[in-house]
C-alpha atoms as a PDB file:
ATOM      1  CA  UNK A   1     120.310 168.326  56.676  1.00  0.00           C
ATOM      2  CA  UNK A   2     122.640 165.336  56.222  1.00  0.00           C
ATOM      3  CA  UNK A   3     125.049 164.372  58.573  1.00  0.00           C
ATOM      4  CA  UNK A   4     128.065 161.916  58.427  1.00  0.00           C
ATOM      5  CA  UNK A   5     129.527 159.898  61.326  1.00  0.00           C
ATOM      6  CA  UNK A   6     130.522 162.408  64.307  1.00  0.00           C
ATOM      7  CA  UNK A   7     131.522 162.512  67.893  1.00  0.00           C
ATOM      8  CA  UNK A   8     130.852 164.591  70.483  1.00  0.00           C
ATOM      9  CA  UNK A   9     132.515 165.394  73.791  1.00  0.00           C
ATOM     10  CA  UNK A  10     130.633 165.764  77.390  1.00  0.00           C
ATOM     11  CA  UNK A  11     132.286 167.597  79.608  1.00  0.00           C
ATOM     12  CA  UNK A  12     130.752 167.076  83.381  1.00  0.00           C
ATOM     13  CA  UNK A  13     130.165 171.206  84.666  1.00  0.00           C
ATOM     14  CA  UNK A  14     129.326 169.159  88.419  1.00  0.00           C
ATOM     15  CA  UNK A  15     131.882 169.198  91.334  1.00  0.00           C
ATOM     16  CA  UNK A  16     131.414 166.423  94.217  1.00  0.00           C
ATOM     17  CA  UNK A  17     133.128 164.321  95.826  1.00  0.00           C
ATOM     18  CA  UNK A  18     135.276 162.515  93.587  1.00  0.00           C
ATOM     19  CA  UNK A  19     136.502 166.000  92.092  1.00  0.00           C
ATOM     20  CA  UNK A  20     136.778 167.200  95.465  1.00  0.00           C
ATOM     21  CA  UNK A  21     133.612 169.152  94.330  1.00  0.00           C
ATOM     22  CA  UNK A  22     135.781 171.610  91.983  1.00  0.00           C
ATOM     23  CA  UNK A  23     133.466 171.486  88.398  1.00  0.00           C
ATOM     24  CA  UNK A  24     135.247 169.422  86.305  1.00  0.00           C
ATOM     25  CA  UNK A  25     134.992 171.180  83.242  1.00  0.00           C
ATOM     26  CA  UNK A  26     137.288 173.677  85.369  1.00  0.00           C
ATOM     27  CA  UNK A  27     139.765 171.086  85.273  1.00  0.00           C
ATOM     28  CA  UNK A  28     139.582 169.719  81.322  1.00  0.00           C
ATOM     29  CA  UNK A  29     139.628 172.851  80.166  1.00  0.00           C
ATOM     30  CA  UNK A  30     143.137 173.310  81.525  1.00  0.00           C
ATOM     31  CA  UNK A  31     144.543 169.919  81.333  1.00  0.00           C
ATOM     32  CA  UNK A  32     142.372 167.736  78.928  1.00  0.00           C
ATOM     33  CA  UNK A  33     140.693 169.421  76.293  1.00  0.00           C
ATOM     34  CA  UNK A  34     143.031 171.384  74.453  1.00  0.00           C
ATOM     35  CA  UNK A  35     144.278 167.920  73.625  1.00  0.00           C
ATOM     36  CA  UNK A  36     141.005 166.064  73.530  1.00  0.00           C
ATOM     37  CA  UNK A  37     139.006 167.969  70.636  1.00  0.00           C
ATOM     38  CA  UNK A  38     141.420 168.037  67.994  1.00  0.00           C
ATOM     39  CA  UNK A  39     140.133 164.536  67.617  1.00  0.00           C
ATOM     40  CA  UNK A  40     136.053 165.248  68.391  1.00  0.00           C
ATOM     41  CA  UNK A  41     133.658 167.225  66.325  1.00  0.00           C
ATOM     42  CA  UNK A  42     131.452 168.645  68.908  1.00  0.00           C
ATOM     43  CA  UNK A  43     131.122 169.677  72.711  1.00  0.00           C
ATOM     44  CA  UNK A  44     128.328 169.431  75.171  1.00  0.00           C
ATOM     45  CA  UNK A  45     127.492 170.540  78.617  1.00  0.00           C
ATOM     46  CA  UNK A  46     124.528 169.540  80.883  1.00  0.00           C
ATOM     47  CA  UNK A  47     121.703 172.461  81.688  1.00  0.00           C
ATOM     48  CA  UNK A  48     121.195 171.945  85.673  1.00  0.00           C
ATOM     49  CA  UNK A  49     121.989 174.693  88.567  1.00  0.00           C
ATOM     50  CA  UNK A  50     122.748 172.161  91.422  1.00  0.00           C
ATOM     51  CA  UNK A  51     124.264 168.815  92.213  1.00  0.00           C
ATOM     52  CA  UNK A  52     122.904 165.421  92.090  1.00  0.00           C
ATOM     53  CA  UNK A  53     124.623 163.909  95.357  1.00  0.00           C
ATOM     54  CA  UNK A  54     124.511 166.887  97.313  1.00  0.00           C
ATOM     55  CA  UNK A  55     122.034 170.061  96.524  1.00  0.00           C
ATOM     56  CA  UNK A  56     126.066 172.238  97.702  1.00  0.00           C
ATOM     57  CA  UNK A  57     128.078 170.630  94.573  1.00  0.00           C
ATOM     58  CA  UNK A  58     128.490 173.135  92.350  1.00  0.00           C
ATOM     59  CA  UNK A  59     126.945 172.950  89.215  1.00  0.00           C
ATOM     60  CA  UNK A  60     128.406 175.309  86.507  1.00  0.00           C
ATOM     61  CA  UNK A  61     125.494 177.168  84.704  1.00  0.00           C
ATOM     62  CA  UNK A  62     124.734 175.857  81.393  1.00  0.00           C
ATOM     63  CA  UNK A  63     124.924 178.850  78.826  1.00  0.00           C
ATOM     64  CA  UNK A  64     127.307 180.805  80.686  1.00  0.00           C
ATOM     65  CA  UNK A  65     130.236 177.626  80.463  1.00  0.00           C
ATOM     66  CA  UNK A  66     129.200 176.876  77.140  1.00  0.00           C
ATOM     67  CA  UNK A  67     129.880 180.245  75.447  1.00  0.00           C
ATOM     68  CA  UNK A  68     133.024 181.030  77.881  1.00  0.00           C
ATOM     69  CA  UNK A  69     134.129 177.362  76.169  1.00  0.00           C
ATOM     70  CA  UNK A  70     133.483 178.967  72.710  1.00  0.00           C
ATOM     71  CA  UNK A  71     135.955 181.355  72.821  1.00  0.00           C
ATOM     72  CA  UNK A  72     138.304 179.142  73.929  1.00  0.00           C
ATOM     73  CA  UNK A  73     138.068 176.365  71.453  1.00  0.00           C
ATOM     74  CA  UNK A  74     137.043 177.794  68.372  1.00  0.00           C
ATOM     75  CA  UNK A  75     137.064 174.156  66.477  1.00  0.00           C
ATOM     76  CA  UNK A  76     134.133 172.658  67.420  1.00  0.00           C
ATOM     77  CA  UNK A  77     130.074 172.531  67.395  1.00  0.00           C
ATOM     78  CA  UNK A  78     128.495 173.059  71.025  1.00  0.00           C
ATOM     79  CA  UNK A  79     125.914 172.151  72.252  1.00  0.00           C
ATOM     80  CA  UNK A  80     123.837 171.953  75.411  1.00  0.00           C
ATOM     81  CA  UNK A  81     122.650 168.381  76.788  1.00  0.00           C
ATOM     82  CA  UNK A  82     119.991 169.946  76.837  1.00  0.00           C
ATOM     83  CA  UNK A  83     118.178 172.829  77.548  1.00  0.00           C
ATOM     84  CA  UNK A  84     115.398 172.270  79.823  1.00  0.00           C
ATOM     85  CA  UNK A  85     113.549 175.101  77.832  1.00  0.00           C
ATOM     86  CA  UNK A  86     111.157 176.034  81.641  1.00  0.00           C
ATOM     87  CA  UNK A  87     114.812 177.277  82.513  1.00  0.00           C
ATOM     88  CA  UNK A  88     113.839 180.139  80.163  1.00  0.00           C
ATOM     89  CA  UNK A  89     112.011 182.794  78.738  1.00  0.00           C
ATOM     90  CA  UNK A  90     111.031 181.079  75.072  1.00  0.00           C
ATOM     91  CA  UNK A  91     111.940 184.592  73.430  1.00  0.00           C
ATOM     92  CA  UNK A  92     115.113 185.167  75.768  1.00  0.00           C
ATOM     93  CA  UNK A  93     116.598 181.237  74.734  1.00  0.00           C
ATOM     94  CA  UNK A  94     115.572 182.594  71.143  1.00  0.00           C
ATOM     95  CA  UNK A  95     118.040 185.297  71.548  1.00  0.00           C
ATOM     96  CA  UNK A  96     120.780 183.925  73.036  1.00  0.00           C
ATOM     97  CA  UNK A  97     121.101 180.918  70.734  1.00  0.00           C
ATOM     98  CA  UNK A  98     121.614 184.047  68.077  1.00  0.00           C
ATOM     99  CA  UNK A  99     124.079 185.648  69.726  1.00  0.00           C
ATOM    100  CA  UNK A 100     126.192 182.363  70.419  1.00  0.00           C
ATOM    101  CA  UNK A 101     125.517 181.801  66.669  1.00  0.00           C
ATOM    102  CA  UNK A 102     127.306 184.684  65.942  1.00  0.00           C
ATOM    103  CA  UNK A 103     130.105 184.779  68.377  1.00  0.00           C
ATOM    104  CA  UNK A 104     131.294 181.120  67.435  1.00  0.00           C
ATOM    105  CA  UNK A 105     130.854 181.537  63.791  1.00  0.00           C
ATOM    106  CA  UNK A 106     127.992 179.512  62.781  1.00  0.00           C
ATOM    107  CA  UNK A 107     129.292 176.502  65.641  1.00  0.00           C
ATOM    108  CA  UNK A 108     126.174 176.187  67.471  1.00  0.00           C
ATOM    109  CA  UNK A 109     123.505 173.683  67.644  1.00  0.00           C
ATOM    110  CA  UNK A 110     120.183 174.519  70.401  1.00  0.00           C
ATOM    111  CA  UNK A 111     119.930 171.354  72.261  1.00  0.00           C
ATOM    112  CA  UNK A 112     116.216 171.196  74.244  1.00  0.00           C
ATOM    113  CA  UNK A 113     114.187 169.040  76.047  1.00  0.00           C
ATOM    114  CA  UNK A 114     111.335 169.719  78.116  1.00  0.00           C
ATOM    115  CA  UNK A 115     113.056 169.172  81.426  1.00  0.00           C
ATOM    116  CA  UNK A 116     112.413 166.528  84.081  1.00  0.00           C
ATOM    117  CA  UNK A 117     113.964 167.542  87.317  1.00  0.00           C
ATOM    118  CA  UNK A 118     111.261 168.750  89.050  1.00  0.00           C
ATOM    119  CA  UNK A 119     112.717 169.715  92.578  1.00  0.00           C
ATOM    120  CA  UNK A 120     114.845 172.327  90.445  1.00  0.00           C
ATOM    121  CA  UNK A 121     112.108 174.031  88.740  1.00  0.00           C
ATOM    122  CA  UNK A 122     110.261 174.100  91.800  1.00  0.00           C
ATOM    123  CA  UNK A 123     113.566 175.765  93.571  1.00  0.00           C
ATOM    124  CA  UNK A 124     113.931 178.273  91.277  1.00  0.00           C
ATOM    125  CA  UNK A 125     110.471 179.170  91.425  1.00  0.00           C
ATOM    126  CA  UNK A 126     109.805 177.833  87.816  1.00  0.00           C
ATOM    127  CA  UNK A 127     106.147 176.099  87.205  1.00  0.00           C
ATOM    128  CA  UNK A 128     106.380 172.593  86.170  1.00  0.00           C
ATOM    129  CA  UNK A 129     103.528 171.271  84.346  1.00  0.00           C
ATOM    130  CA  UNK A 130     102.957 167.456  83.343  1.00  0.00           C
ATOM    131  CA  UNK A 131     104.976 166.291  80.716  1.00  0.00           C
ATOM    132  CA  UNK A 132     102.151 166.426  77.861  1.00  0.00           C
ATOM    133  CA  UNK A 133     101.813 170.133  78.494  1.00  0.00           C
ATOM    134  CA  UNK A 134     106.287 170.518  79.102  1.00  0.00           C
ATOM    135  CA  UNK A 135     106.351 168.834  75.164  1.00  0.00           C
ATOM    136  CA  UNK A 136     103.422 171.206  73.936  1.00  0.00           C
ATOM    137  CA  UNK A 137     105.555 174.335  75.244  1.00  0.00           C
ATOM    138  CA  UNK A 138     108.674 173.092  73.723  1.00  0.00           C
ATOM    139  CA  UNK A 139     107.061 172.897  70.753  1.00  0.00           C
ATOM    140  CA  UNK A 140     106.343 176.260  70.794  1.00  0.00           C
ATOM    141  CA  UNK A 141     109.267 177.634  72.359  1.00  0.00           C
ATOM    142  CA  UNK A 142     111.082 175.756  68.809  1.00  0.00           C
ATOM    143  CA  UNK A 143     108.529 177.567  66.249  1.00  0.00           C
ATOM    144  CA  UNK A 144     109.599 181.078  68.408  1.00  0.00           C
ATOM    145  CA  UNK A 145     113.119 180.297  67.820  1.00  0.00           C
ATOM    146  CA  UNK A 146     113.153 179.460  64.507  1.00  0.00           C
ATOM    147  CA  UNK A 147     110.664 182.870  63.722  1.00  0.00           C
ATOM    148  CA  UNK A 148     112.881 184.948  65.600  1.00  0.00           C
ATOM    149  CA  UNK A 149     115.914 183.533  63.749  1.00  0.00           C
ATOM    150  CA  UNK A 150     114.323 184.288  60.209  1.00  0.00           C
ATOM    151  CA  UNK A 151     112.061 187.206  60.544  1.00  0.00           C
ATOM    152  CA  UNK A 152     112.583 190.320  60.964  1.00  0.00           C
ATOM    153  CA  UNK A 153     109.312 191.225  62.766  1.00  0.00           C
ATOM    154  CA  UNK A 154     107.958 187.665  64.516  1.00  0.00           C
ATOM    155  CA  UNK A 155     105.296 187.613  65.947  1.00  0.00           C
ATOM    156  CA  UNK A 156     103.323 184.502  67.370  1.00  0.00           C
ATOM    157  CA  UNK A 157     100.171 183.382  69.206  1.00  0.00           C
ATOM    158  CA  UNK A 158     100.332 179.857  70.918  1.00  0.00           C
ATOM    159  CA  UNK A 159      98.451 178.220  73.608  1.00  0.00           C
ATOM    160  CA  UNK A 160     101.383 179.120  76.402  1.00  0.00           C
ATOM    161  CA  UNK A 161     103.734 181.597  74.799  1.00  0.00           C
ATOM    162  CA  UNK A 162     103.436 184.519  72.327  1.00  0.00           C
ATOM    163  CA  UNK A 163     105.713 187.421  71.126  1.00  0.00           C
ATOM    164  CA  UNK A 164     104.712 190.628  69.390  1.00  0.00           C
ATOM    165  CA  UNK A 165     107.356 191.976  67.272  1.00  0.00           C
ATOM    166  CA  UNK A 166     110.427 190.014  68.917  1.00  0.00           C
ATOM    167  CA  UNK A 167     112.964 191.096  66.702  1.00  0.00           C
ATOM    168  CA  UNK A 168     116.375 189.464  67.093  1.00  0.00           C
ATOM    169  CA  UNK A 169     119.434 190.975  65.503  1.00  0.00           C
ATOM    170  CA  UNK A 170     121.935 190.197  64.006  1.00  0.00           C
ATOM    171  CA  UNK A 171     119.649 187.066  62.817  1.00  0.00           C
ATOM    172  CA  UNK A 172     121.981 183.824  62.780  1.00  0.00           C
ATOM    173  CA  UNK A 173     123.581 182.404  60.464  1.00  0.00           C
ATOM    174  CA  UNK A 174     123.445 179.636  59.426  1.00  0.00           C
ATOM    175  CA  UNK A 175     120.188 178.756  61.504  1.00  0.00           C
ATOM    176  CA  UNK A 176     121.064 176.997  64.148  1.00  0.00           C
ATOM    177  CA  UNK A 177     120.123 173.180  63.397  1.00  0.00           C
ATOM    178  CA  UNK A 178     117.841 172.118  66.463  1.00  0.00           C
ATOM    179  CA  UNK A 179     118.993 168.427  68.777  1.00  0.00           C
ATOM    180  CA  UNK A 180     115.758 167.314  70.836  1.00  0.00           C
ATOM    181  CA  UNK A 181     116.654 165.103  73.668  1.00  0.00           C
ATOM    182  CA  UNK A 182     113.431 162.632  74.406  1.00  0.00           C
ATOM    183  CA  UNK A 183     112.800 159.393  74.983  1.00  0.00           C
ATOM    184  CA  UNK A 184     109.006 159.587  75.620  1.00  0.00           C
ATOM    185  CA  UNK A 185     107.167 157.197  72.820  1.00  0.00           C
ATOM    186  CA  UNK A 186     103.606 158.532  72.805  1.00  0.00           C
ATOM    187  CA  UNK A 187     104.766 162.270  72.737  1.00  0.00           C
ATOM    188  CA  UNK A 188     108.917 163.226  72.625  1.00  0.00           C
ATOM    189  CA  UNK A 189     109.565 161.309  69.634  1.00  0.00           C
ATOM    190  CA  UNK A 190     106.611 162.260  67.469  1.00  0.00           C
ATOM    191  CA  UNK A 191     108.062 165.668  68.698  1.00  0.00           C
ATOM    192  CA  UNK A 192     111.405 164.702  67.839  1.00  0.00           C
ATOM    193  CA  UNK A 193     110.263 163.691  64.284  1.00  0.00           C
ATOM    194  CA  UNK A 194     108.100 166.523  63.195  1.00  0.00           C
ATOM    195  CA  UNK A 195     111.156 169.042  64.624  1.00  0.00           C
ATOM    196  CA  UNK A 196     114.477 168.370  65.229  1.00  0.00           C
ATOM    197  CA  UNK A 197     117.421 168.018  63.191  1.00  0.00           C
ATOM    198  CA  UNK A 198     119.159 166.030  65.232  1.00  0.00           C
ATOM    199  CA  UNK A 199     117.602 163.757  67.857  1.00  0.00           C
ATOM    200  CA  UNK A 200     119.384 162.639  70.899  1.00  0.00           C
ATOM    201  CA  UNK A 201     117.862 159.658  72.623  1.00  0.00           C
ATOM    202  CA  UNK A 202     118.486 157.111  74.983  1.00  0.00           C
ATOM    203  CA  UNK A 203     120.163 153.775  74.144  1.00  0.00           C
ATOM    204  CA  UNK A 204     118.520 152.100  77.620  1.00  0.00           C
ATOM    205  CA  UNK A 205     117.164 148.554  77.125  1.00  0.00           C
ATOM    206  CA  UNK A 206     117.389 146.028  74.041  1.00  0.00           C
ATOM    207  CA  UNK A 207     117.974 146.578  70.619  1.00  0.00           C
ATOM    208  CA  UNK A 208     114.280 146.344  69.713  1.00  0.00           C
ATOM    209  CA  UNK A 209     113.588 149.077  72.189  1.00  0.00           C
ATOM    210  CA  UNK A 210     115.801 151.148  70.184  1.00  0.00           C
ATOM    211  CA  UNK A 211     114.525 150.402  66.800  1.00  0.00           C
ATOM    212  CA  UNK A 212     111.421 150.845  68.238  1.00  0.00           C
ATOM    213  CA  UNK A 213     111.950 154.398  69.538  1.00  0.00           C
ATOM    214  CA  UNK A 214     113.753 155.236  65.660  1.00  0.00           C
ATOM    215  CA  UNK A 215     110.857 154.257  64.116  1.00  0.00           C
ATOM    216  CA  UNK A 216     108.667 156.040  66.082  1.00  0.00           C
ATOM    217  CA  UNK A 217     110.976 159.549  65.393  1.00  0.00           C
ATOM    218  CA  UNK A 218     111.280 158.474  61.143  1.00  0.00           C
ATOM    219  CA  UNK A 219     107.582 158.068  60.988  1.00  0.00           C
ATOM    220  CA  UNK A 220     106.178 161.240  62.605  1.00  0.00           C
ATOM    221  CA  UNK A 221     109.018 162.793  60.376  1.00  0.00           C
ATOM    222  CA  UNK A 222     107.185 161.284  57.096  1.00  0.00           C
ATOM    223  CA  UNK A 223     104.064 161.658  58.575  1.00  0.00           C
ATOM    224  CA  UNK A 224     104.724 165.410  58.745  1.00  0.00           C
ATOM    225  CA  UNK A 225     105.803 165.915  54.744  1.00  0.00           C
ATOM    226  CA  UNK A 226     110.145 165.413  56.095  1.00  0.00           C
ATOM    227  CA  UNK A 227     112.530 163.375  54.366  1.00  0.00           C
ATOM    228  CA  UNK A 228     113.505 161.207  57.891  1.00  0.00           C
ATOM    229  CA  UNK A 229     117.080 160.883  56.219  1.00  0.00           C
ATOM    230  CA  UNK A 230     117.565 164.724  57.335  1.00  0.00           C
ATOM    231  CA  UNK A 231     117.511 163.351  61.064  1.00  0.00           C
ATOM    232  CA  UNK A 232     120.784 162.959  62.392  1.00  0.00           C
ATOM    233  CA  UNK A 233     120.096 160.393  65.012  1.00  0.00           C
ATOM    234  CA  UNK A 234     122.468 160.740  68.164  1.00  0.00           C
ATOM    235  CA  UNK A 235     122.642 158.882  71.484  1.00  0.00           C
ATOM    236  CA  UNK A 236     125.138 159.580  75.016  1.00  0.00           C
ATOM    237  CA  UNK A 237     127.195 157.115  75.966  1.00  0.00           C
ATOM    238  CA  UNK A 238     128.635 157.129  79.893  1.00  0.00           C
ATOM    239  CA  UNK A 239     131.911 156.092  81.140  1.00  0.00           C
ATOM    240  CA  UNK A 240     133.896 155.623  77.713  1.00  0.00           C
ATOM    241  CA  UNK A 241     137.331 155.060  78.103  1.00  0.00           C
ATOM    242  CA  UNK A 242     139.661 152.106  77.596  1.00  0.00           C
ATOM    243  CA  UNK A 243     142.082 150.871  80.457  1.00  0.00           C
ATOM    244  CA  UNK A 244     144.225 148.947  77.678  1.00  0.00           C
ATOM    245  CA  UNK A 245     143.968 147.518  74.174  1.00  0.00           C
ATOM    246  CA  UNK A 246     141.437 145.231  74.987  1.00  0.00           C
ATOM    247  CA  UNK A 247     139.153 147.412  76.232  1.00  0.00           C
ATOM    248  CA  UNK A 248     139.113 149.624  73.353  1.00  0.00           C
ATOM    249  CA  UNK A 249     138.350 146.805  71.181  1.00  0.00           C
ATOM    250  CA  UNK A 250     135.183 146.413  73.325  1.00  0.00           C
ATOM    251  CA  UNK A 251     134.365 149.960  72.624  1.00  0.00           C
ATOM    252  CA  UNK A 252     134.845 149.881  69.351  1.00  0.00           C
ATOM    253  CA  UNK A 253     132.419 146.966  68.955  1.00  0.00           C
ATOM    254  CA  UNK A 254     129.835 148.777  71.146  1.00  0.00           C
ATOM    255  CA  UNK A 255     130.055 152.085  69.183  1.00  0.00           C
ATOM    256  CA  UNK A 256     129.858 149.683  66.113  1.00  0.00           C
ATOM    257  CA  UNK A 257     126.915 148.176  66.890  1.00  0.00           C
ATOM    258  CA  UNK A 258     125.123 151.086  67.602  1.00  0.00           C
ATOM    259  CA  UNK A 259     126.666 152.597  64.407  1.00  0.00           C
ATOM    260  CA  UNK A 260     125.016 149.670  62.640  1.00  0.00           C
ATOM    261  CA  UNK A 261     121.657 150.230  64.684  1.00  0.00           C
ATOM    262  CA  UNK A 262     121.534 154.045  62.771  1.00  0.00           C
ATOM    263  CA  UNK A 263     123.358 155.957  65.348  1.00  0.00           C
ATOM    264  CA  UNK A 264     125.617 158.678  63.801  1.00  0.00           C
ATOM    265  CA  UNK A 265     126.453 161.343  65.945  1.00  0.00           C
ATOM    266  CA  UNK A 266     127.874 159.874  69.335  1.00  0.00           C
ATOM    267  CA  UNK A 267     127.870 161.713  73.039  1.00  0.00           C
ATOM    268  CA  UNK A 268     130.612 160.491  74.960  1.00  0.00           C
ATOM    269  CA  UNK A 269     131.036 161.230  78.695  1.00  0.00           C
ATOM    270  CA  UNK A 270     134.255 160.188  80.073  1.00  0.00           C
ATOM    271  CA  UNK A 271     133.902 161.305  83.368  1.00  0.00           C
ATOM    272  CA  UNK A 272     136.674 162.603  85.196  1.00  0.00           C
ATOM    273  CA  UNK A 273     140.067 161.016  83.097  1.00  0.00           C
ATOM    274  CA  UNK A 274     143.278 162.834  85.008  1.00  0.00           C
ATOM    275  CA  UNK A 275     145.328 162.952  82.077  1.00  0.00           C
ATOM    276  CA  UNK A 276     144.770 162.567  78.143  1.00  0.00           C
ATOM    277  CA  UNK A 277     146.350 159.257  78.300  1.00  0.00           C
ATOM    278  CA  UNK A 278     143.027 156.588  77.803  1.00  0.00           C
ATOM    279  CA  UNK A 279     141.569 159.977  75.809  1.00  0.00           C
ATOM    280  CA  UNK A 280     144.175 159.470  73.249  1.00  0.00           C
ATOM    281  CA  UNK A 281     143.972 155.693  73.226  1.00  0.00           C
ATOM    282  CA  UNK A 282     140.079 156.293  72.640  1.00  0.00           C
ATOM    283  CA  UNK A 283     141.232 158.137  69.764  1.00  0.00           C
ATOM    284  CA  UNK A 284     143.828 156.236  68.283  1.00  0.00           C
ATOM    285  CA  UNK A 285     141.835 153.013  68.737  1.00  0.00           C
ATOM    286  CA  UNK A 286     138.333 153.478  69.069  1.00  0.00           C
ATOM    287  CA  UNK A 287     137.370 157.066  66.797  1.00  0.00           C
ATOM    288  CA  UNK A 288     140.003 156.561  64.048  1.00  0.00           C
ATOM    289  CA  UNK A 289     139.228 153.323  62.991  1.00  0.00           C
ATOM    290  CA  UNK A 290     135.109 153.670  63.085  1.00  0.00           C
ATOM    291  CA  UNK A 291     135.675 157.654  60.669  1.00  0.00           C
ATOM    292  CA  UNK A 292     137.999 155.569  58.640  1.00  0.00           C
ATOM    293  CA  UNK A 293     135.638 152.720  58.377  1.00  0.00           C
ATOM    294  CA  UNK A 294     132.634 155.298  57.753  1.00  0.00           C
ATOM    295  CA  UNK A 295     133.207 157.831  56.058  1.00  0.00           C
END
């Protein structure tokens, strides 16, 4: 799968204090993004079922938000950022990533990780095994997804899940193209290379950290018989808008650079912006520019 130069939108489903704890998606869906994604190519919301700061903020449920977002803005990919896949049944994630297939006309792109928040799993009564058994389950849960999704009659035997006949009608298409979120060198990566069409990893620490982590994705990709050109690579960036000119020249220079270091499908969260004003300067100044630049 090749992919050119794209941005996607985070929109925060959390409520605290500085949205005096009303979910701000609740708020950009009125007031900001209506404007906001006629100039981005994707959306994204977090998969968590309570605050950070405070275990009351509300925390907007991750499928639910995303497909009630579908229907209302019927321009862009969505995605989640990401599915812990524990959350869920393998079979049951499976199915619904079929039926949001459908419903938003081919717009949707399963975003998984194996999960890290272990106080929520625990919660919600969900087991939470160490991470090299989490990314040995989200292997599988992927190979059940992608059976379901093609088959008629899947069926599958693995070391934690299995399904007998798990038909899932109507069968999506296209197939949804898969966006692992990992960071973990000895074991997301590789995972990230063999699988995903689209990884989404952290840009945390130097430049050689990063190369480091995209050569560890590319060569489990050619390692397992993939052309690592059909791996979009995609990282999140926090806290991106511009107060005035100068600041989206700094942006633009970030988002460069990372452009330059093989980044091609960008994550922005903006936060909490009351009004599309610094949205549209982003835009104008900062997105414009780098599709014209690249395209």
């Amino acid at each position: 799968m090749q992919r050119g130069l794209e941005f996607g939108w985070l929109s925060p489903v959390i409520g605290n204090q500085w949205s005096d704890h009303q979910p701000i998606v609740l708020f950009q869906e009125r007031h900001i993004l209506p404007t906001a994604l006629t100039h981005f190519d994707s959306l994204w919301i977090a998969d968590h079922f309570y605050g950070f700061d405070a275990k009351t903020d509300p925390f907007m449920e991750g499928w639910t938000t995303l497909t009630w977002l579908a229907a209302k803005f019927p321009t862009v990919q969505l995605c989640h950022h990401v599915l812990g896949h524990g959350y869920r049944p393998p079979a049951l994630t499976a199915k619904m990533a079929a039926t949001l297939q459908v419903l938003s006309g081919g717009r949707f792109i399963l975003g998984i990780g194996a999960g890290w928040r272990a106080k929520e799993y625990l919660a919600y009564g969900y087991e939470f095994p160490r991470p090299p058994v989490r990314f040995a389950q989200l292997e599988e849960v992927i190979r059940i997804c992608r059976l379901m999704w093609t088959e008629d009659d899947p069926s599958f035997e693995g070391t934690y899940f299995s399904i007998q006949g798990a038909a899932a009608p109507p069968k999506p298409d296209p197939i949804p193209p898969i966006c692992i979120g990992a960071s973990g060198e000895r074991v997301g990566l590789p995972l990230a290379g063999r699988l995903a069409d689209i990884w989404n990893g952290t840009s945390r620490g130097t430049d050689d950290d990063w190369r480091r982590r995209v050569d560890i994705v590319m060569s489990a990709a050619s390692a397992a018989g993939r052309d690592p050109a059909e791996i979009q690579v995609s990282t999140t960036i926090e806290r991106a808008l511009p107060t005035d000119d100068a600041g989206s020249d700094e942006w633009r220079a970030l988002l460069e650079h990372r452009y330059a270091l093989g980044v091609r499908h960008f994550v922005l969260d903006f936060g909490n912006p009351q009004d599309t004003e610094p949205v549209l300067r982003f835009a104008e100044q900062v997105l414009a520019p780098m599709r014209a630049a690249h395209p």
